[in-house]
PDB file of N, CA and C in Angstrom:
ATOM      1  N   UNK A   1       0.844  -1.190   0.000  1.00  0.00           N
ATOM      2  CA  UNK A   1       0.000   0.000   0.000  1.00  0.00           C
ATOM      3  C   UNK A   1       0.889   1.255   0.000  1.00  0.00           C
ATOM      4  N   UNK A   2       0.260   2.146  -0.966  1.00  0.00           N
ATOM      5  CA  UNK A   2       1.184   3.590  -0.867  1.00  0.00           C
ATOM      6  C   UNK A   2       0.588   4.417   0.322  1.00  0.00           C
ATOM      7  N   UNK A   3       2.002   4.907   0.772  1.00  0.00           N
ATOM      8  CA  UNK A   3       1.449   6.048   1.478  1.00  0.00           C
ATOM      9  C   UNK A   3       1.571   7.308   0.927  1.00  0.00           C
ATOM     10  N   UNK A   4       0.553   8.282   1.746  1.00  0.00           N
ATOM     11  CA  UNK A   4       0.704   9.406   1.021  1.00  0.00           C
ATOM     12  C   UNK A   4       1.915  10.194   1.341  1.00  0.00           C
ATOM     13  N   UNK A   5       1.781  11.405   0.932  1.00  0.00           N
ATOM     14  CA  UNK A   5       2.961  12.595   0.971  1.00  0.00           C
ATOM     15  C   UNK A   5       2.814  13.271   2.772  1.00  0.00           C
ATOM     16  N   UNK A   6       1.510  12.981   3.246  1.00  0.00           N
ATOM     17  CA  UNK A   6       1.701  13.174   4.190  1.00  0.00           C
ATOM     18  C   UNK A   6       2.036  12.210   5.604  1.00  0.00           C
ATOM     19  N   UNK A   7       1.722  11.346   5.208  1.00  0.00           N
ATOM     20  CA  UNK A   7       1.708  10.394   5.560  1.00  0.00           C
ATOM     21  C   UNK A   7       3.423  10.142   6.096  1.00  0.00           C
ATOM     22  N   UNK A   8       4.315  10.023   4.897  1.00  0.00           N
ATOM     23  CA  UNK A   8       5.462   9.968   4.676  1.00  0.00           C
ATOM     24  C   UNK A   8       5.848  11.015   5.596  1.00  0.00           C
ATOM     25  N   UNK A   9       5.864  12.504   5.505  1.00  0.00           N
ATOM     26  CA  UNK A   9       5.963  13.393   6.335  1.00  0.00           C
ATOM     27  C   UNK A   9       6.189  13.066   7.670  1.00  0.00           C
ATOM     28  N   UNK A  10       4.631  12.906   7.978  1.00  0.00           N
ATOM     29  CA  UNK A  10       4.462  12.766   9.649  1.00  0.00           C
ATOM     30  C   UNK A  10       5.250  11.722   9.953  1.00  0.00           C
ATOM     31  N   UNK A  11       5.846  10.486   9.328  1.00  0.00           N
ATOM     32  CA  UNK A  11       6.518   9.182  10.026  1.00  0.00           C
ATOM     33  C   UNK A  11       7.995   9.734  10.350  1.00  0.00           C
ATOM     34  N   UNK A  12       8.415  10.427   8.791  1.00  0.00           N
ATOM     35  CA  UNK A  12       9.769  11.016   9.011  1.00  0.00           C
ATOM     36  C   UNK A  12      10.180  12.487  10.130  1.00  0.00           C
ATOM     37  N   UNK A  13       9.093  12.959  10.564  1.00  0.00           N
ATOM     38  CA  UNK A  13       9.464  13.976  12.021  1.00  0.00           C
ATOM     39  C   UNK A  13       9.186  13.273  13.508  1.00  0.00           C
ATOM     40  N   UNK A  14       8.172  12.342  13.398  1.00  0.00           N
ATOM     41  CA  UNK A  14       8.490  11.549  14.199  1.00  0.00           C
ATOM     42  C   UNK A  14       9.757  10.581  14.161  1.00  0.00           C
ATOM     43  N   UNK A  15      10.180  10.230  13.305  1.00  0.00           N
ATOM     44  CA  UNK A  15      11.429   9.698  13.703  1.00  0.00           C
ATOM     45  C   UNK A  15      12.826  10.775  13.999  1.00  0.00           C
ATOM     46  N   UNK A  16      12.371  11.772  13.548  1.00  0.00           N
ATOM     47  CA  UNK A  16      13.780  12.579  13.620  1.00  0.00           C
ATOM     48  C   UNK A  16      13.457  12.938  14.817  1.00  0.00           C
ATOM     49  N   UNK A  17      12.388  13.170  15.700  1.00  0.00           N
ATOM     50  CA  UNK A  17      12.103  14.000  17.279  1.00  0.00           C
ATOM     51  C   UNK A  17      12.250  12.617  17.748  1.00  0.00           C
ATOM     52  N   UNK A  18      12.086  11.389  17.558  1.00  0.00           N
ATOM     53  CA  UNK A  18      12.869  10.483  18.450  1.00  0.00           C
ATOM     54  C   UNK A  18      14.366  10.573  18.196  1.00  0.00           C
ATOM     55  N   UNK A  19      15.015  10.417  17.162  1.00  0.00           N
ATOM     56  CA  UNK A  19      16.103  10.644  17.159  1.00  0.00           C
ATOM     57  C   UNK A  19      17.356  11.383  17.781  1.00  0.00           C
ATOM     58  N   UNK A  20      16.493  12.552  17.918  1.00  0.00           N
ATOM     59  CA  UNK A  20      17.141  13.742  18.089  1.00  0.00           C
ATOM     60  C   UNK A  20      16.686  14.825  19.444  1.00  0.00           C
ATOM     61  N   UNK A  21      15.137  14.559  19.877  1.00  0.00           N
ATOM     62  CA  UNK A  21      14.850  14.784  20.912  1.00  0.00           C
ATOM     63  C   UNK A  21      14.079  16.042  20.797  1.00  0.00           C
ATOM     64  N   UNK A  22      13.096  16.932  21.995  1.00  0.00           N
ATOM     65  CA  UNK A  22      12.463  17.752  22.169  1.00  0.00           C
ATOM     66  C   UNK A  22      13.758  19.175  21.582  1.00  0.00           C
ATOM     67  N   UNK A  23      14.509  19.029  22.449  1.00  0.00           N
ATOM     68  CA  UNK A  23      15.457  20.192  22.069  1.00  0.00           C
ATOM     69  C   UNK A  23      15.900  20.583  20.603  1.00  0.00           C
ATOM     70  N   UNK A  24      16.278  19.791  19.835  1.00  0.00           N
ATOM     71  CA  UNK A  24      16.452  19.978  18.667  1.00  0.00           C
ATOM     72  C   UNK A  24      15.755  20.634  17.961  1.00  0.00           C
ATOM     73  N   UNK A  25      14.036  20.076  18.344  1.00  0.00           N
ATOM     74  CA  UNK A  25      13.061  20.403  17.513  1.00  0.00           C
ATOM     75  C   UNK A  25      12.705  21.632  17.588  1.00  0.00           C
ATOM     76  N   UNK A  26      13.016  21.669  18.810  1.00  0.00           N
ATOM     77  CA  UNK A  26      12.297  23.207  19.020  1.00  0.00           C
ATOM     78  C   UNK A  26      13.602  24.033  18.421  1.00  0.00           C
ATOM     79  N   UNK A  27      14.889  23.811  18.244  1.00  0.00           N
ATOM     80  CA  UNK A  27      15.960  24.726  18.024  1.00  0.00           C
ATOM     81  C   UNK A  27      15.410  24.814  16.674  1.00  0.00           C
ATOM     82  N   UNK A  28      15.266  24.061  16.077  1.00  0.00           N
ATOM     83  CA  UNK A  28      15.558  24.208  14.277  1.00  0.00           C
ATOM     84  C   UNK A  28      13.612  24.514  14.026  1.00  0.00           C
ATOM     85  N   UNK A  29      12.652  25.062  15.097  1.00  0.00           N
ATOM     86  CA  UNK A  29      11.720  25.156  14.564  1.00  0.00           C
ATOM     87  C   UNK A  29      11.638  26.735  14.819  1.00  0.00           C
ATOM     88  N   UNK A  30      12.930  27.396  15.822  1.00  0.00           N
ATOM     89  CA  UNK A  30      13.126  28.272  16.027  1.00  0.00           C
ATOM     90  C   UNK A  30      13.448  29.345  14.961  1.00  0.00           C
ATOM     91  N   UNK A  31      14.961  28.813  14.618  1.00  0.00           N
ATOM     92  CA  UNK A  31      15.522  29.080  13.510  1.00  0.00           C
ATOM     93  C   UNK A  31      14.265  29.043  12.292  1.00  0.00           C
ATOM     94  N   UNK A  32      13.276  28.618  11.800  1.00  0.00           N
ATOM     95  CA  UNK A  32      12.655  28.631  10.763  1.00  0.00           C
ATOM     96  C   UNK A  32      12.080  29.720  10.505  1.00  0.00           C
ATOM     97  N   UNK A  33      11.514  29.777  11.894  1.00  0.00           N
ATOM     98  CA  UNK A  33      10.718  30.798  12.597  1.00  0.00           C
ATOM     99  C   UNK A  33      11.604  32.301  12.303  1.00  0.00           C
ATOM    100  N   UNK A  34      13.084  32.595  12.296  1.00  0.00           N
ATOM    101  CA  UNK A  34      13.454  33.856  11.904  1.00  0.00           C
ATOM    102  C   UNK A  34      13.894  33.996  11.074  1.00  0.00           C
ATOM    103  N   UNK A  35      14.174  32.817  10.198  1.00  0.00           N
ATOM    104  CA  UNK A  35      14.830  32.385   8.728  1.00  0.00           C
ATOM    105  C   UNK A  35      13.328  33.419   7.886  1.00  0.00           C
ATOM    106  N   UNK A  36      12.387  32.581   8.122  1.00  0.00           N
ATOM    107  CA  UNK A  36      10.940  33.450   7.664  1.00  0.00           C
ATOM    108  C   UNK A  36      10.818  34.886   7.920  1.00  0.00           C
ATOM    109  N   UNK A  37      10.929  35.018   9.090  1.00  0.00           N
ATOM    110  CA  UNK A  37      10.582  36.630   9.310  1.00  0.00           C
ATOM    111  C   UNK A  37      11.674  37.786   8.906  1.00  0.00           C
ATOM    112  N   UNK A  38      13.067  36.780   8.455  1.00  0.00           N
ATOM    113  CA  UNK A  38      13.563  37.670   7.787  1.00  0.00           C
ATOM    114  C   UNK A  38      13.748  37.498   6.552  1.00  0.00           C
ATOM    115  N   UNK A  39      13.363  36.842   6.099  1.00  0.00           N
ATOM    116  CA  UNK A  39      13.340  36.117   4.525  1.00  0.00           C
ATOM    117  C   UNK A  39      11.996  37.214   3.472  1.00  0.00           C
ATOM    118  N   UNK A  40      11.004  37.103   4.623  1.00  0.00           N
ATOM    119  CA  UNK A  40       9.515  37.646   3.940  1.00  0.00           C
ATOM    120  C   UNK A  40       8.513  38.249   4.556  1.00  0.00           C
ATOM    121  N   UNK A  41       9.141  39.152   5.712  1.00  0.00           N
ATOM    122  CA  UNK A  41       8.634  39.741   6.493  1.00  0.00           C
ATOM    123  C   UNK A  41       9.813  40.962   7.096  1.00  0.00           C
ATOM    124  N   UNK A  42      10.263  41.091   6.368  1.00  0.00           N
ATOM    125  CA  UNK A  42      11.490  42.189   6.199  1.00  0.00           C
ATOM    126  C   UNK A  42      11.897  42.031   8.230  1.00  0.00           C
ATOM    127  N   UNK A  43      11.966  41.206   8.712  1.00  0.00           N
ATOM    128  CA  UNK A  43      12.675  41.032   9.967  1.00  0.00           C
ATOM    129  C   UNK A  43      11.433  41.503  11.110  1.00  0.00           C
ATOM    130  N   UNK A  44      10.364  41.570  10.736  1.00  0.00           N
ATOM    131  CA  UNK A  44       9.065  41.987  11.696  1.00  0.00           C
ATOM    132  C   UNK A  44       8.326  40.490  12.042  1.00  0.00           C
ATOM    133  N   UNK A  45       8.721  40.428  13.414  1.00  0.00           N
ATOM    134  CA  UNK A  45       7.624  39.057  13.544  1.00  0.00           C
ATOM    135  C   UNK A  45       6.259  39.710  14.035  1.00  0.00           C
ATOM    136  N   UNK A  46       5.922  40.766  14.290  1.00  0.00           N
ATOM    137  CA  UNK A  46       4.405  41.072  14.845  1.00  0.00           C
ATOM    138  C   UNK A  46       3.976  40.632  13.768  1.00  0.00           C
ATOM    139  N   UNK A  47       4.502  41.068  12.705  1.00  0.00           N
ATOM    140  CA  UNK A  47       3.742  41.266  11.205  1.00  0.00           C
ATOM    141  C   UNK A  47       3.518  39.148  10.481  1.00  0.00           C
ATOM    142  N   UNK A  48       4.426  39.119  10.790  1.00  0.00           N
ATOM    143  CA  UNK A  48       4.417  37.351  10.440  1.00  0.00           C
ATOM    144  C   UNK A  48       3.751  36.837  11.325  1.00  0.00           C
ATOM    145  N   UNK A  49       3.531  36.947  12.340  1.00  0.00           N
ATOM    146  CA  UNK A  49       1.956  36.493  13.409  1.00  0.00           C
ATOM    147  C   UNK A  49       0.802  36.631  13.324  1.00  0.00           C
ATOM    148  N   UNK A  50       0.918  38.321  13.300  1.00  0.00           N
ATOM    149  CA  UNK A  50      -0.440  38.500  12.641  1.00  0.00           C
ATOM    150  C   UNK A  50      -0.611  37.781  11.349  1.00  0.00           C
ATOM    151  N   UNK A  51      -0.044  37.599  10.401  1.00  0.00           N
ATOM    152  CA  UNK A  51      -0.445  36.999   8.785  1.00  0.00           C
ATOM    153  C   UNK A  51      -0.702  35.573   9.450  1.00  0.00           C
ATOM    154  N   UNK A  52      -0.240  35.074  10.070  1.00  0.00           N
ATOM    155  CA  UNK A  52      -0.336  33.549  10.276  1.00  0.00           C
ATOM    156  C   UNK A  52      -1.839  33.074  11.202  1.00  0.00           C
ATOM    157  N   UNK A  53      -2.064  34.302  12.065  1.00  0.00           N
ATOM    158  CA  UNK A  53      -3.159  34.201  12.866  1.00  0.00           C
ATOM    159  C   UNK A  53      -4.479  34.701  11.709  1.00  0.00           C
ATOM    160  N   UNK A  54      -4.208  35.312  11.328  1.00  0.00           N
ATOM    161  CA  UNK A  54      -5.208  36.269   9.991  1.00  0.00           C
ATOM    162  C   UNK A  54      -5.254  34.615   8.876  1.00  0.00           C
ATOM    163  N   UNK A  55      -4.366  33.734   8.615  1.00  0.00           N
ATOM    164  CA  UNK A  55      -4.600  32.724   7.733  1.00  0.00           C
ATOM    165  C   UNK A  55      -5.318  31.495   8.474  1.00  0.00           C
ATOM    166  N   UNK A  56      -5.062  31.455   9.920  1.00  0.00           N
ATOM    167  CA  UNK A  56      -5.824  30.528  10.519  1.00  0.00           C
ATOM    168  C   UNK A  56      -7.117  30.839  10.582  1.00  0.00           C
ATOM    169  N   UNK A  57      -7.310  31.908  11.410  1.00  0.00           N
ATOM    170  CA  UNK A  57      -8.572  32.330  11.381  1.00  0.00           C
ATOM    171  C   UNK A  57      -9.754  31.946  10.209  1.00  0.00           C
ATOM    172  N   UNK A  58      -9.237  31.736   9.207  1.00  0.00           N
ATOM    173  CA  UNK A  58      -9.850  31.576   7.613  1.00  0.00           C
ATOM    174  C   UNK A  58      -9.496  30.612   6.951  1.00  0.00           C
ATOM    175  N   UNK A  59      -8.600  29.585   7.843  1.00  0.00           N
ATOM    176  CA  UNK A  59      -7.965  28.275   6.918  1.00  0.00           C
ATOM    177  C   UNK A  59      -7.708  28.505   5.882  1.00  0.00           C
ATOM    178  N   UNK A  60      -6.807  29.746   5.702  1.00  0.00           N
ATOM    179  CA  UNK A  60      -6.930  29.935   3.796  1.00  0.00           C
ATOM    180  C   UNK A  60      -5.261  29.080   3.840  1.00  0.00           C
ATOM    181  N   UNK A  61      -5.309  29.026   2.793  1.00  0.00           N
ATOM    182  CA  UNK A  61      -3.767  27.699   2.607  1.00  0.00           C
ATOM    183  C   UNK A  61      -2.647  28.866   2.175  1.00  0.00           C
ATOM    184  N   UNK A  62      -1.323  28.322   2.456  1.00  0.00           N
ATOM    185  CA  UNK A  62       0.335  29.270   2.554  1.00  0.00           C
ATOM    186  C   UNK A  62       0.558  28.340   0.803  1.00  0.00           C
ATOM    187  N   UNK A  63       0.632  28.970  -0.445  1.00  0.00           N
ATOM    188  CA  UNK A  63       0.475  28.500  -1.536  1.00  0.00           C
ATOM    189  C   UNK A  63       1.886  28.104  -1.807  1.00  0.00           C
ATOM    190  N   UNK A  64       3.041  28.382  -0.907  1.00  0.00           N
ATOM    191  CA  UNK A  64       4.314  27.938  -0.468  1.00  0.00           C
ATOM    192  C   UNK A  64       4.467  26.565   0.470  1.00  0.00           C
ATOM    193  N   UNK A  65       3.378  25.932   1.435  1.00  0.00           N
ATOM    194  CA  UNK A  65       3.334  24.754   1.953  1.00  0.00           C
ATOM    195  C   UNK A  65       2.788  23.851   0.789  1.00  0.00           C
ATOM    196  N   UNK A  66       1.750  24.175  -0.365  1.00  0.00           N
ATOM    197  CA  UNK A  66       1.596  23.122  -1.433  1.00  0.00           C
ATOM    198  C   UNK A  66       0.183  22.194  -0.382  1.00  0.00           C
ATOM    199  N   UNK A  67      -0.299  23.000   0.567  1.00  0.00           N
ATOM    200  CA  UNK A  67      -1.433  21.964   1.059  1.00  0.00           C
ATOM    201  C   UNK A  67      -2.232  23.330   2.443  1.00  0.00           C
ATOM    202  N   UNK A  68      -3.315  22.604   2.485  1.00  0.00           N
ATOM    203  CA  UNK A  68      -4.175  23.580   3.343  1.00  0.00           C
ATOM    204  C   UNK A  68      -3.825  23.480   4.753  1.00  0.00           C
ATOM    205  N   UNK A  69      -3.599  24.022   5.443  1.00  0.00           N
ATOM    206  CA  UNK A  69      -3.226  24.016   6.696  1.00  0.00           C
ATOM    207  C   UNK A  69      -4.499  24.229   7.922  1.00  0.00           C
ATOM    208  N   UNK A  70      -4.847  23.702   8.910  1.00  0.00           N
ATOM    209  CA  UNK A  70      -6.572  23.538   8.798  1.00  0.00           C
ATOM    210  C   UNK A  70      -6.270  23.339   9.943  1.00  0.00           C
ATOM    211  N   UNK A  71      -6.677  24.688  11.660  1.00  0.00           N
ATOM    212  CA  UNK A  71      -6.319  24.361  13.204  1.00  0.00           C
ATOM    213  C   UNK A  71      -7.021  23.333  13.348  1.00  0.00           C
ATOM    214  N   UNK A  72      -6.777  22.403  14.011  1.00  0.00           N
ATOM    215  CA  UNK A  72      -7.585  21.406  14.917  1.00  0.00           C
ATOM    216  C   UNK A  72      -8.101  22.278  16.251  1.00  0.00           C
ATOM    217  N   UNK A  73      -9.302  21.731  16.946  1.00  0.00           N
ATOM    218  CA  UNK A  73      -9.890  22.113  18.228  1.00  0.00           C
ATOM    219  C   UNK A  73      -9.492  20.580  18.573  1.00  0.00           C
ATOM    220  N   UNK A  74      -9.296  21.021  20.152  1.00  0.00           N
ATOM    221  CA  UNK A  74      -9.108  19.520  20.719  1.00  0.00           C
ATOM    222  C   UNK A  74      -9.970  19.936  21.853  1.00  0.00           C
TER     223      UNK A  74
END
């Protein structure tokens, strides 16, 4: 059976956060985090929060992730 693209995804970060541990993840999810805000948000994170909270709010999809990004309620 194929798996999907996401599928594939989610197995391969779970194995790298076992691998590699809570700390890592959060380091290199850090780094993404200002890689972005200075990449396409001219170095303003209010402004990259707000856009990200403004896209949740509306589930509208990042046409740069290639898929809809959709909050869960738990």
């Amino acid at each position: 059976m194929k798996r999907t693209a996401a599928e594939r995804g989610r197995m391969g970060s779970t194995a790298t956060a076992t691998r590699h541990g809570a700390m890592h993840m959060e380091a290199i999810g850090r780094a993404g985090f200002w890689a972005t805000v200075e990449r396409h948000y001219g170095g303003d994170p209010h402004r990259y929060m707000e856009t990200l909270r403004r896209r949740q709010s509306r589930s509208e999809p990042d046409a740069r992730l290639g898929c809809q990004v959709v909050r869960t309620t738990h």
